[in-house]
Protein backbone atom coordinates (compact mmCIF):
# COMPACT_ATOMS: atom_id res chain seq x y z
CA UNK A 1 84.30 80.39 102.98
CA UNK A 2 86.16 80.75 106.02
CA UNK A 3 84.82 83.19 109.47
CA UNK A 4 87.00 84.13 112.41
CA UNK A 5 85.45 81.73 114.91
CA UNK A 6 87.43 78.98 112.12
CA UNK A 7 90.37 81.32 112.33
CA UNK A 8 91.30 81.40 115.61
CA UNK A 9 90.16 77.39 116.51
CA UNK A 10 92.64 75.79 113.50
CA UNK A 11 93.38 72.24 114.33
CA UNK A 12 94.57 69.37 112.72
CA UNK A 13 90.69 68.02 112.91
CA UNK A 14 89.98 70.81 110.46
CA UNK A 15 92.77 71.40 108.47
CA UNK A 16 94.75 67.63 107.67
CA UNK A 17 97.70 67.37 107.48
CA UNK A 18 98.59 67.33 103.36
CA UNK A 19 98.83 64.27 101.16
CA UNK A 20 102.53 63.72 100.00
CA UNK A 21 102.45 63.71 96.23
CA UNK A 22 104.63 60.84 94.66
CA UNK A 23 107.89 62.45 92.62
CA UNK A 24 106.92 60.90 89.16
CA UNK A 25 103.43 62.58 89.56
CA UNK A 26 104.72 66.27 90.46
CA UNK A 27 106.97 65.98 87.40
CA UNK A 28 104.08 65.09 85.07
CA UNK A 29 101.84 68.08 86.93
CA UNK A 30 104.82 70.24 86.40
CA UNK A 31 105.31 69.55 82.81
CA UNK A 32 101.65 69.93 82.21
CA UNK A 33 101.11 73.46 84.04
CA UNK A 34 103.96 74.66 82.27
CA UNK A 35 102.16 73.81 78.67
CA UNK A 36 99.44 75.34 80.06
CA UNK A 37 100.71 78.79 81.34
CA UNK A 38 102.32 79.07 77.50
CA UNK A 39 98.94 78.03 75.79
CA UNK A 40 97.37 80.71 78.28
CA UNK A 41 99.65 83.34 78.32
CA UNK A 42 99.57 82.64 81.87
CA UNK A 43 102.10 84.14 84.49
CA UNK A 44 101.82 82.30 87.80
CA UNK A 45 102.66 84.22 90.84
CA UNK A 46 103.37 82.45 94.39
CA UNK A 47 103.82 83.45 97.81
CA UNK A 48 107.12 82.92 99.89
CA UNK A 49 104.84 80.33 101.80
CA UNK A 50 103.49 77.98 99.48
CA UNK A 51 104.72 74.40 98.99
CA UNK A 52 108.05 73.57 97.57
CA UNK A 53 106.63 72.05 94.56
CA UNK A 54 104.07 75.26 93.82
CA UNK A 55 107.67 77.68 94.31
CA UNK A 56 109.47 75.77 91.94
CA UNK A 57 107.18 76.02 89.10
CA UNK A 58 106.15 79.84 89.13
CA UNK A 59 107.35 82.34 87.21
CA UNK A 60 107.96 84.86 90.68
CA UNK A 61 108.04 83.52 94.18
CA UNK A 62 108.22 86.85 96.73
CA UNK A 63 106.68 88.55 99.15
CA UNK A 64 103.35 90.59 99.13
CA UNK A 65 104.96 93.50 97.95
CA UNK A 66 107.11 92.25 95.82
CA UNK A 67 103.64 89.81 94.04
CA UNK A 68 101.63 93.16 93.69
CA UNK A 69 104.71 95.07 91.81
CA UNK A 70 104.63 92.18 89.16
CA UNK A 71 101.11 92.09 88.93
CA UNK A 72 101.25 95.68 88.33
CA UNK A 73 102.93 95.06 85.05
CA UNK A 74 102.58 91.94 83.88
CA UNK A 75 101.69 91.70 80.07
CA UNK A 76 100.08 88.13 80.93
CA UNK A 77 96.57 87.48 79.94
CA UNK A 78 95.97 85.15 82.77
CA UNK A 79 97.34 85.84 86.59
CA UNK A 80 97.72 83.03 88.31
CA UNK A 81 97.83 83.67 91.79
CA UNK A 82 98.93 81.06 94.39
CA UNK A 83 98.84 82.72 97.77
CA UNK A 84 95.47 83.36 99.76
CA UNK A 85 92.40 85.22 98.64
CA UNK A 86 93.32 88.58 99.63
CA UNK A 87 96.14 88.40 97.37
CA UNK A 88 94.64 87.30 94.03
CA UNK A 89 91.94 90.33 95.26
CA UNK A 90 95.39 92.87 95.11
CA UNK A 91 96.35 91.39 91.35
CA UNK A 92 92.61 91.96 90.03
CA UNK A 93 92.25 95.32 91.37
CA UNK A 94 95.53 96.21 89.59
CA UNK A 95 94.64 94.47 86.77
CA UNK A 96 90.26 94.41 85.82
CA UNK A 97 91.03 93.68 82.46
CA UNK A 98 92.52 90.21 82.98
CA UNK A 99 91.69 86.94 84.04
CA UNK A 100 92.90 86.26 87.96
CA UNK A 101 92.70 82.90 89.29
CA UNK A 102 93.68 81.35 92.59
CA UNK A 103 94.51 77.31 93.08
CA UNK A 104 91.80 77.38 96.06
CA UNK A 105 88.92 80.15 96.91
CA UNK A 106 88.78 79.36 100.04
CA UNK A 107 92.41 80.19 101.22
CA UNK A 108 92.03 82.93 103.85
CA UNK A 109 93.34 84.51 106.05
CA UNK A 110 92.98 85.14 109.81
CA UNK A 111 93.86 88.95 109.49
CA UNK A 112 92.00 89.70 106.64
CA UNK A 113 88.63 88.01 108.63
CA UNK A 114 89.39 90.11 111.75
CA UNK A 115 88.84 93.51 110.24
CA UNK A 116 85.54 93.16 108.55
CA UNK A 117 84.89 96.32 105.79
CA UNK A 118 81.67 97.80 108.08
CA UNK A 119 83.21 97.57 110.97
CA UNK A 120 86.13 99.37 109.73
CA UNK A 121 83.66 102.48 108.23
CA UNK A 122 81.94 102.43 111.20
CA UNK A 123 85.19 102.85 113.56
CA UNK A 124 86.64 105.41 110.80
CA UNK A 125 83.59 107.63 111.40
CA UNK A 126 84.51 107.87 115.17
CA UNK A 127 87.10 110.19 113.84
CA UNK A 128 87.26 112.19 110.81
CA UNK A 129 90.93 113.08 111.02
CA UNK A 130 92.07 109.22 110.89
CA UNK A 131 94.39 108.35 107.57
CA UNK A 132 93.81 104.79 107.44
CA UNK A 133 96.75 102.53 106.36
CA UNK A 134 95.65 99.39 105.48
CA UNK A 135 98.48 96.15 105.98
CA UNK A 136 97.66 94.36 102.30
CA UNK A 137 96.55 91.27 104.33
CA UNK A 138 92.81 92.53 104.21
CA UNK A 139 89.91 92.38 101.56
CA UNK A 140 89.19 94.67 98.61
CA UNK A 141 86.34 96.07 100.70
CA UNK A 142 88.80 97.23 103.28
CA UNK A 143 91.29 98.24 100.57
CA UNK A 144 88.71 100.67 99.45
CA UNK A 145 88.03 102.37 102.57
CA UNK A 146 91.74 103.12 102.76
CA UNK A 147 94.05 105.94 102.26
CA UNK A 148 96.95 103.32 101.55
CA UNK A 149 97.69 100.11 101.74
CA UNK A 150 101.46 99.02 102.99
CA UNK A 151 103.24 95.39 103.61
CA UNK A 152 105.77 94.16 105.92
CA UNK A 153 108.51 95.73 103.63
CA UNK A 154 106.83 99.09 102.96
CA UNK A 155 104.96 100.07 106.18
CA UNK A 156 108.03 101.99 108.08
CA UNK A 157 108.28 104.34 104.48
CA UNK A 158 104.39 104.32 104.38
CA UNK A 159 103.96 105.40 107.77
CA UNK A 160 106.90 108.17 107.43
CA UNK A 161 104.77 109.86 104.27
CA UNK A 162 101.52 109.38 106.03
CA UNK A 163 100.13 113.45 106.38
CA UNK A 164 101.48 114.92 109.70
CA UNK A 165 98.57 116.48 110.42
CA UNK A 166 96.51 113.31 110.36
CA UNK A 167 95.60 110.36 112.84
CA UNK A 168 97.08 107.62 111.51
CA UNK A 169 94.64 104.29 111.86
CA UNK A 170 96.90 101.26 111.38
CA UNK A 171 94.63 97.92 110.09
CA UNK A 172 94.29 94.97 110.70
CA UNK A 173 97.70 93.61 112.20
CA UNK A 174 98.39 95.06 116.16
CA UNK A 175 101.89 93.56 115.97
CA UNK A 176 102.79 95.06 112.78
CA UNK A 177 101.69 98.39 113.42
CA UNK A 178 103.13 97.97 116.94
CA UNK A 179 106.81 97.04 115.32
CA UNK A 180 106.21 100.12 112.84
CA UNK A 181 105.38 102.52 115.97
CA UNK A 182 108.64 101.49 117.44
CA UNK A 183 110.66 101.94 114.05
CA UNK A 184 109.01 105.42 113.24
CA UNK A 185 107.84 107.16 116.93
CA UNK A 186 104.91 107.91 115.31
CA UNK A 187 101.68 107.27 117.55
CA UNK A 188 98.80 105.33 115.42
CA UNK A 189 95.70 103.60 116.83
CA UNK A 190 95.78 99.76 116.22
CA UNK A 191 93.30 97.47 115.39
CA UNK A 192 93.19 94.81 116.83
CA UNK A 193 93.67 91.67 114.74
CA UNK A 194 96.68 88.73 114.09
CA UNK A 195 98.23 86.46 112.45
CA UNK A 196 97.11 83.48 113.95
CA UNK A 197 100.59 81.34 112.63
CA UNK A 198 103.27 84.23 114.19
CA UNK A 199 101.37 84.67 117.44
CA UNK A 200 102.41 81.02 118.14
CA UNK A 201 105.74 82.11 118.82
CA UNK A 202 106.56 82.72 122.55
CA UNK A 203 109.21 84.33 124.37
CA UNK A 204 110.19 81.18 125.97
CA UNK A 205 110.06 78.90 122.68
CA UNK A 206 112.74 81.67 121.08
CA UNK A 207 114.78 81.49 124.38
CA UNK A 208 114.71 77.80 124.11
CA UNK A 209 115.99 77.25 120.72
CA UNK A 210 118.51 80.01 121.08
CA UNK A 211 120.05 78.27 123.93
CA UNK A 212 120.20 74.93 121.61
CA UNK A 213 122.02 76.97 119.03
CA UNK A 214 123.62 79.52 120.74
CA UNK A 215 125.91 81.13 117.73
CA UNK A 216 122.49 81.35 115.60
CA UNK A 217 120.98 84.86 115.09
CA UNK A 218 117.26 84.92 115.06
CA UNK A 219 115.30 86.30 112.54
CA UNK A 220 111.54 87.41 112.78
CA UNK A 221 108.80 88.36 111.35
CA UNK A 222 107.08 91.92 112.11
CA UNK A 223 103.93 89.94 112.78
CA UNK A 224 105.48 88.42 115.54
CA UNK A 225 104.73 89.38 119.13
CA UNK A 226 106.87 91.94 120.66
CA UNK A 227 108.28 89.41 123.47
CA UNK A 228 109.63 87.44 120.10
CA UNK A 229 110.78 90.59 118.20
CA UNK A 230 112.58 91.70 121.24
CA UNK A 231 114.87 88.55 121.02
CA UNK A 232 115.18 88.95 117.24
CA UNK A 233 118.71 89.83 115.88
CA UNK A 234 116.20 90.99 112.71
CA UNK A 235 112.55 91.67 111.90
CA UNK A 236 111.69 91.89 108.66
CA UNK A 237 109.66 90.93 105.54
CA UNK A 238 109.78 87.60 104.30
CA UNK A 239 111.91 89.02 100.85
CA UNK A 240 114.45 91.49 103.64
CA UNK A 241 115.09 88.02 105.33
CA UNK A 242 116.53 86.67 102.01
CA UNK A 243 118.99 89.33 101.61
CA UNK A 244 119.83 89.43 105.31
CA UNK A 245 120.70 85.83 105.18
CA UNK A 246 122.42 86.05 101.92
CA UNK A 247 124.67 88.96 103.79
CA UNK A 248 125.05 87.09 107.42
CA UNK A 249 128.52 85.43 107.79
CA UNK A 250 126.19 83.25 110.35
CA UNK A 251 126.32 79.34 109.07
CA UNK A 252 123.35 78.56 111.30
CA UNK A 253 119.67 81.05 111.00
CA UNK A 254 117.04 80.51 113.18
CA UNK A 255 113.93 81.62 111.16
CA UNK A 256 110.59 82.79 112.73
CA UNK A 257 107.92 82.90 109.88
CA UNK A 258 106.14 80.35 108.48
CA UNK A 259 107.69 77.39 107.42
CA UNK A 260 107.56 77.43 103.50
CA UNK A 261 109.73 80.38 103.98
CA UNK A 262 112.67 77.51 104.34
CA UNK A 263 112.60 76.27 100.85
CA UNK A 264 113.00 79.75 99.53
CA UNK A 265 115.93 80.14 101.48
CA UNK A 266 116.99 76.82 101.30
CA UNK A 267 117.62 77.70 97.58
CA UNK A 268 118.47 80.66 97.73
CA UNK A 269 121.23 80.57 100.36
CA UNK A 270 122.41 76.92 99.86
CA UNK A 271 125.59 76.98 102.09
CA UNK A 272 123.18 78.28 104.72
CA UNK A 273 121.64 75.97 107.38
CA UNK A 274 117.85 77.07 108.33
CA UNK A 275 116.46 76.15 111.59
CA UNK A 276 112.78 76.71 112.03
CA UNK A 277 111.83 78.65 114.99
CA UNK A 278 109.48 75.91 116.90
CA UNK A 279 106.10 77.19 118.87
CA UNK A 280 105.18 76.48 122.21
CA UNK A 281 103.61 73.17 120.30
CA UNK A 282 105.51 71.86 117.24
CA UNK A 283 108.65 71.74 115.95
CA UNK A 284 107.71 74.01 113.18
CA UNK A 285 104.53 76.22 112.04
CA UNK A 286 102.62 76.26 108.68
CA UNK A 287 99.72 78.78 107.68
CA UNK A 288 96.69 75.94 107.09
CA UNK A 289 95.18 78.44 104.67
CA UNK A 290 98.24 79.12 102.19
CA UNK A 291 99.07 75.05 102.27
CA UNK A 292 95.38 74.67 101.09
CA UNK A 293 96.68 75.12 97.56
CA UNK A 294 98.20 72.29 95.91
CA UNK A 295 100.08 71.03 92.57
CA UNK A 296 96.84 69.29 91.91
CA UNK A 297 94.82 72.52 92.02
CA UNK A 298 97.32 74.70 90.37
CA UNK A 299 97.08 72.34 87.44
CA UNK A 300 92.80 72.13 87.72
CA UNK A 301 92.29 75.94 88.12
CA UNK A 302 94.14 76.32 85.28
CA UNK A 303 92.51 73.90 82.88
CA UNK A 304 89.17 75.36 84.08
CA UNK A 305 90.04 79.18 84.37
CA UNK A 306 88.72 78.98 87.97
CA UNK A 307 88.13 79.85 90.79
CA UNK A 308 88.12 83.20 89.16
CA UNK A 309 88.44 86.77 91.17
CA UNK A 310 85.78 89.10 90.37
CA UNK A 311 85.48 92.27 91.49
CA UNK A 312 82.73 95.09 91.53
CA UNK A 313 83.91 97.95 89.15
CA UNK A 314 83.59 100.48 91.31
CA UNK A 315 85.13 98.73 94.41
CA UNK A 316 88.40 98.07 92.56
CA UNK A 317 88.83 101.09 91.50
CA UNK A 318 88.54 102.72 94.90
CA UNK A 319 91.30 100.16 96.20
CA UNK A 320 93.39 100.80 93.25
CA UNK A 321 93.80 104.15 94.56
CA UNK A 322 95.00 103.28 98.13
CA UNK A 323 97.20 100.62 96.33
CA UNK A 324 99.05 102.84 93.88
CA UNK A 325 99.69 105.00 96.24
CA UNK A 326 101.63 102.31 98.19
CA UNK A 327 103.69 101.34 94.95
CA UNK A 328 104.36 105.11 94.07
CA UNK A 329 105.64 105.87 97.97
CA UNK A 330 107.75 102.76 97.64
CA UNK A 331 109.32 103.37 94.81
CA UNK A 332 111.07 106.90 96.32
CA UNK A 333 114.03 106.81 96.88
C-alpha cells in the first residue's frame, strides 16, 4: 500500500502516465461490465475524478457526499466503488452486509495517509473538550474516533451544528478547515495535512491564466490554498461547481480541481467551454491515485469480486455513527 513519504514525492517515475485504451476495446469492456453489474446486482459508484470511460459507465458519478448518500440506500448486492480506498471504506461501513469492491486497493490518498488513527487518539487526548470533525477523505480508523465526519459540500452546515460548548478539532485537510473557518467565524484547531493535487495551484499560476482569459471566472476547490481561493470567483465542492456552471451566463470557466472534473462538466454543461486551471508545472493536474483505476480493472474486480473491503465489526460500527450523523445534519433544511 501506499505511505506519506510516496505521497508527497509523486512523479511520473512512479506513477506513468496511463495507457490509452483503443475505442473498439472500451466498447467491448463496456458492454461486458454492464452484463456483469445485472448478473451481480451490482451498482457501480464513481468519483467526479475518475476517467472518462469509468464516468460513463456507472450508474452515479458525484461527489463524496453525494457517493455516500447512494450507498446509504442502495438495494444492490454488490457496491462497486471506483474512487480511492477511503471511499469504498465509507460504502462498507454504511453497508456490512454487502459486498464492496474497489477497481484498485491500492488507490490512496495523500490526506487520508497524513492523519494516521493513533496519532489522531493520541492528539485528541491533549484535550478532552475537542469535537472532532473528520473531512471523509480519511480511514475507517479515523472515522471511528470521530464525532462526525463532513465533505467539501457539508462542512460549513457541519461545523454550524458542531456543540457550542465544544473545541472543534478539524481533520485531516488545513485548507479545508481553513476555508470553513472563514465561511463560519468559528475558531477550530487544524491538522495539518493536504491534498497533494490542489496544493499545486499557486497564486501566480491563477493570476496567469486569468490574465489569458480575462472574462473567465475562476472556480476552486476548498482544498485549495488560500492565495488560490482568494482569486476564486467560487469555492466549492466538486457537485456545487456543476450547478454553478450550469447557472453562470460565463461561456468560458476556469476550473481549479482535478482534471477528470472536466468530463463531468464537459457533459453536463455542453455549451460551456472548461479551461483547466494549470500548476506552477503542467498544463493541467490529475490525482495519480484516483487514475490508478482503469476500464480494465473495473471489468477484473468485478469478474473476481475483488479487491474486496473488509471491515472489523466493531470498527464500522463506531464510524457509522460519526457518518450518520453527517447525512442526518445534511439533510436539515
Amino acid at each position: 500500500m501506499f505511505n506519506a513519504a510516496d505521497v508527497q514525492s509523486v512523479g511520473v517515475d512512479r506513477f506513468p502516465l496511463r495507457a490509452v485504451t483503443p475505442p473498439a476495446q472500451i466498447d467491448a469492456l463496456a458492454r461486458d461490465i454492464l452484463a456483469l453489474k445485472k448478473k451481480l446486482n451490482a451498482v457501480i459508484l464513481a468519483h467526479n475524478y475518475q476517467v472518462p470511460e469509468i464516468q460513463d459507465v456507472a450508474d452515479v458519478v458525484g461527489d463524496s457526499l453525494g457517493l455516500a448518500q447512494h450507498a446509504a440506500k442502495t438495494d444492490a448486492d454488490v457496491i462497486v466503488f471506483c474512487g480511492v480506498h477511503f471511499m469504498a471504506e465509507t460504502a462498507k461501513i454504511l453497508n456490512p452486509g454487502k459486498i464492496v469492491i474497489l477497481p484498485d486497493a491500492d488507490a490512496g490518498c495523500s490526506l487520508e495517509s497524513s492523519c494516521p488513527g493513533p496519532k489522531l487518539k493520541a492528539f485528541q487526548a491533549t484535550n478532552p473538550n475537542f469535537w472532532t470533525i473528520a473531512y471523509i477523505n480519511c480511514s475507517a480508523e479515523v472515522k471511528a474516533l470521530s464525532d462526525c465526519i463532513c465533505t467539501s459540500g457539508n462542512a460549513v452546515k457541519v461545523v454550524e451544528a458542531a456543540p457550542k460548548d465544544r473545541d472543534i478539532l478539524f481533520v485531516p485537510d488545513e485548507n479545508l478547515g481553513g476555508w470553513v473557518m472563514e465561511q463560519t467565524g468559528r475558531p477550530m484547531t487544524l491538522w495539518k495535512g493536504d491534498c497533494y493535487v490542489h496544493v499545486e495551484w499557486t497564486h501566480a499560476a491563477i493570476t496567469r491564466i486569468r490574465q489569458k482569459h480575462p472574462g473567465a471566472p475562476v472556480v476552486a476547490h476548498p482544498e485549495c490554498p488560500k492565495a488560490v481561493r482568494m482569486l476564486a470567483d467560487e469555492v466549492c465542492s466538486t457537485e456545487k461547481m456543476v450547478t454553478w456552471c450550469q447557472r453562470s451566463t460565463a461561456k468560458d470557466i476556469i476550473i481549479a480541481t482535478e482534471a477528470g472534473m472536466l468530463h463531468r462538466l464537459k457533459k453536463e454543461c455542453p455549451d460551456k467551454n472548461f479551461i483547466p486551471a494549470p500548476t506552477d508545472r503542467c498544463a493541467c493536474n490529475e490525482c495519480r491515485f484516483m487514475k490508478m483505476n482503469t476500464l480494465e480493472k473495473l471489468h477484473d474486480c468485478m469478474v473476481a469480486l475483488a479487491p474486496r473491503i473488509e471491515l472489523p465489526p466493531e470498527l464500522g460500527a463506531r464510524g457509522r455513527i460519526a457518518i450518520e450523523r453527517m447525512l442526518e445534519i445534511s439533510a436539515r433544511p
